[in-house]
Protein backbone atom coordinates (compact mmCIF):
# COMPACT_ATOMS: atom_id res chain seq x y z
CA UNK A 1 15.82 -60.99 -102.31
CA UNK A 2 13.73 -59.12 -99.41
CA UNK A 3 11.86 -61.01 -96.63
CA UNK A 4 10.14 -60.23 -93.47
CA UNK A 5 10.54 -62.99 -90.80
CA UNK A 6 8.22 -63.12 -87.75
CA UNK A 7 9.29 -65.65 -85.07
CA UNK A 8 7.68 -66.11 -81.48
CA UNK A 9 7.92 -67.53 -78.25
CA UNK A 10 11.81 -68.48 -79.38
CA UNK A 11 13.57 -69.95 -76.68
CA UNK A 12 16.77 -69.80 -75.58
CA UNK A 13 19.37 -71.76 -77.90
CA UNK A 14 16.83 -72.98 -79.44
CA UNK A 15 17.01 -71.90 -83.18
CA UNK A 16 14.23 -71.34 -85.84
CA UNK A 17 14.95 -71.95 -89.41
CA UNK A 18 13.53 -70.17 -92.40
CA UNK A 19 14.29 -71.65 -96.04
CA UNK A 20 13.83 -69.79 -98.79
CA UNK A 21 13.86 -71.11 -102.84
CA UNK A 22 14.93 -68.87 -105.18
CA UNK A 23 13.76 -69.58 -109.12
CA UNK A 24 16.25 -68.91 -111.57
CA UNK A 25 13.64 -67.89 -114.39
CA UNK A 26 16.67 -67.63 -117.43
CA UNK A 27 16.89 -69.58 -119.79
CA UNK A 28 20.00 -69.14 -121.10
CA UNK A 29 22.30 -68.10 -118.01
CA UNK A 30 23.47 -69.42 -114.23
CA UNK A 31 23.83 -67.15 -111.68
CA UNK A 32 26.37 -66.85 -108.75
CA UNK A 33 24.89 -66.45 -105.66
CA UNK A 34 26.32 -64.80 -102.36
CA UNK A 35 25.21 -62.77 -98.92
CA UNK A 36 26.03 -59.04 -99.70
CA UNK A 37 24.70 -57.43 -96.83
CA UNK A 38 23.49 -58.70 -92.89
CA UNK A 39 22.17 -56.59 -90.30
CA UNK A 40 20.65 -57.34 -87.21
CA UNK A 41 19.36 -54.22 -84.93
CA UNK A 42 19.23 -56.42 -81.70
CA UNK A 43 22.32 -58.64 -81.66
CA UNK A 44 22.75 -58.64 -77.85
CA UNK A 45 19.93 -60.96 -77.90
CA UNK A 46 19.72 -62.60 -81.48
CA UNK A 47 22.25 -64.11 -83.59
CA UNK A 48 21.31 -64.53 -87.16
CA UNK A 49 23.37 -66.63 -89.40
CA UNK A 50 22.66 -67.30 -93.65
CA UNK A 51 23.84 -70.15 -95.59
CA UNK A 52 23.36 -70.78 -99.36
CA UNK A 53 23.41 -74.46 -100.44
CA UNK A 54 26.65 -75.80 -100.97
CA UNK A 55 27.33 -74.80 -104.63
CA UNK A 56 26.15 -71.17 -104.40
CA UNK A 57 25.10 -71.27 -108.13
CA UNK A 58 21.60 -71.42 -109.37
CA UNK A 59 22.01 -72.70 -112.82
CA UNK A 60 19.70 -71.14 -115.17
CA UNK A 61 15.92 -72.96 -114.95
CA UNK A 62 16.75 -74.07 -111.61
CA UNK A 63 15.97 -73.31 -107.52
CA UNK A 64 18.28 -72.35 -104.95
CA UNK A 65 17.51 -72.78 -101.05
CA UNK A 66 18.80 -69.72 -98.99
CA UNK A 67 18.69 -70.99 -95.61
CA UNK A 68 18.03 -67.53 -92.54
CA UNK A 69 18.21 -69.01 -89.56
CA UNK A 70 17.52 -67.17 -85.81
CA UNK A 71 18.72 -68.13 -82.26
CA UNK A 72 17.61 -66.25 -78.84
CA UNK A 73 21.13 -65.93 -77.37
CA UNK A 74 20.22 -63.87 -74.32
CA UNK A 75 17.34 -64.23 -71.50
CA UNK A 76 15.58 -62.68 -69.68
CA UNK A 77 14.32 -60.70 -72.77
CA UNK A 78 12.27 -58.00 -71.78
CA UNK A 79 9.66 -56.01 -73.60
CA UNK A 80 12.09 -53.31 -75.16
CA UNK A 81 14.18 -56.09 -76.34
CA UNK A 82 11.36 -58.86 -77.75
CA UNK A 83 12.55 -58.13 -81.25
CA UNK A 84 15.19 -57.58 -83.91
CA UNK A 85 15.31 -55.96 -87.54
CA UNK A 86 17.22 -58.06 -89.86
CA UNK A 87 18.15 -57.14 -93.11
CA UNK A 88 19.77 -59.35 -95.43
CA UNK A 89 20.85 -58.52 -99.03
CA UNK A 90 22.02 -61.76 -101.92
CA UNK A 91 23.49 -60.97 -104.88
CA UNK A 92 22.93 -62.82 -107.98
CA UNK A 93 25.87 -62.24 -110.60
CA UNK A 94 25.19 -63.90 -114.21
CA UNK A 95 27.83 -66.43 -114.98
CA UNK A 96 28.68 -66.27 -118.63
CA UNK A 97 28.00 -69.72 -119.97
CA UNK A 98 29.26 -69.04 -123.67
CA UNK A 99 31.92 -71.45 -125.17
């Protein structure tokens, strides 16, 4: 999973929410899912957190929400510091469903 996220005017401790559903498309497997890799470029002035609904398994023909969400820690924010490049990385492992 790769995103872009664009939030303005944030204010501070005030935190914006992005959900995102991911489609299992398989028809014959579950997958495990889990946060492999966060970045954020600007983390004096933005805290990023992740969550994956509670089971963190997307069973196969199914959704999974993948909650990002942003909070402006930090003010005054000046021009040089507006922004932040986060990166986050989930890894889907199949879960072997055989009997």
């Amino acid at each position: 999973l790769h995103a872009t996220i664009t939030a303005n005017k944030l204010t501070l401790n005030n935190p914006v929410t992005v959900t995102y559903t991911v489609q299992n498309n398989e028809t014959d497997v579950d997958a495990s899912i889990e946060e492999h890799t966060l970045t954020n470029s600007n983390s004096e002035y933005f805290n990023v957190t992740t969550s994956v609904n509670t089971a963190k398994t997307c069973a196969k023909n199914s959704t999974l929400d993948i909650t990002v969400t942003v909070t402006l820690i930090k003010t005054p924010v000046l021009e040089q510091d507006n922004s932040t490049n986060i990166d986050i990385t989930f890894r889907a492992t199949p879960i072997n469903n055989s009997n």
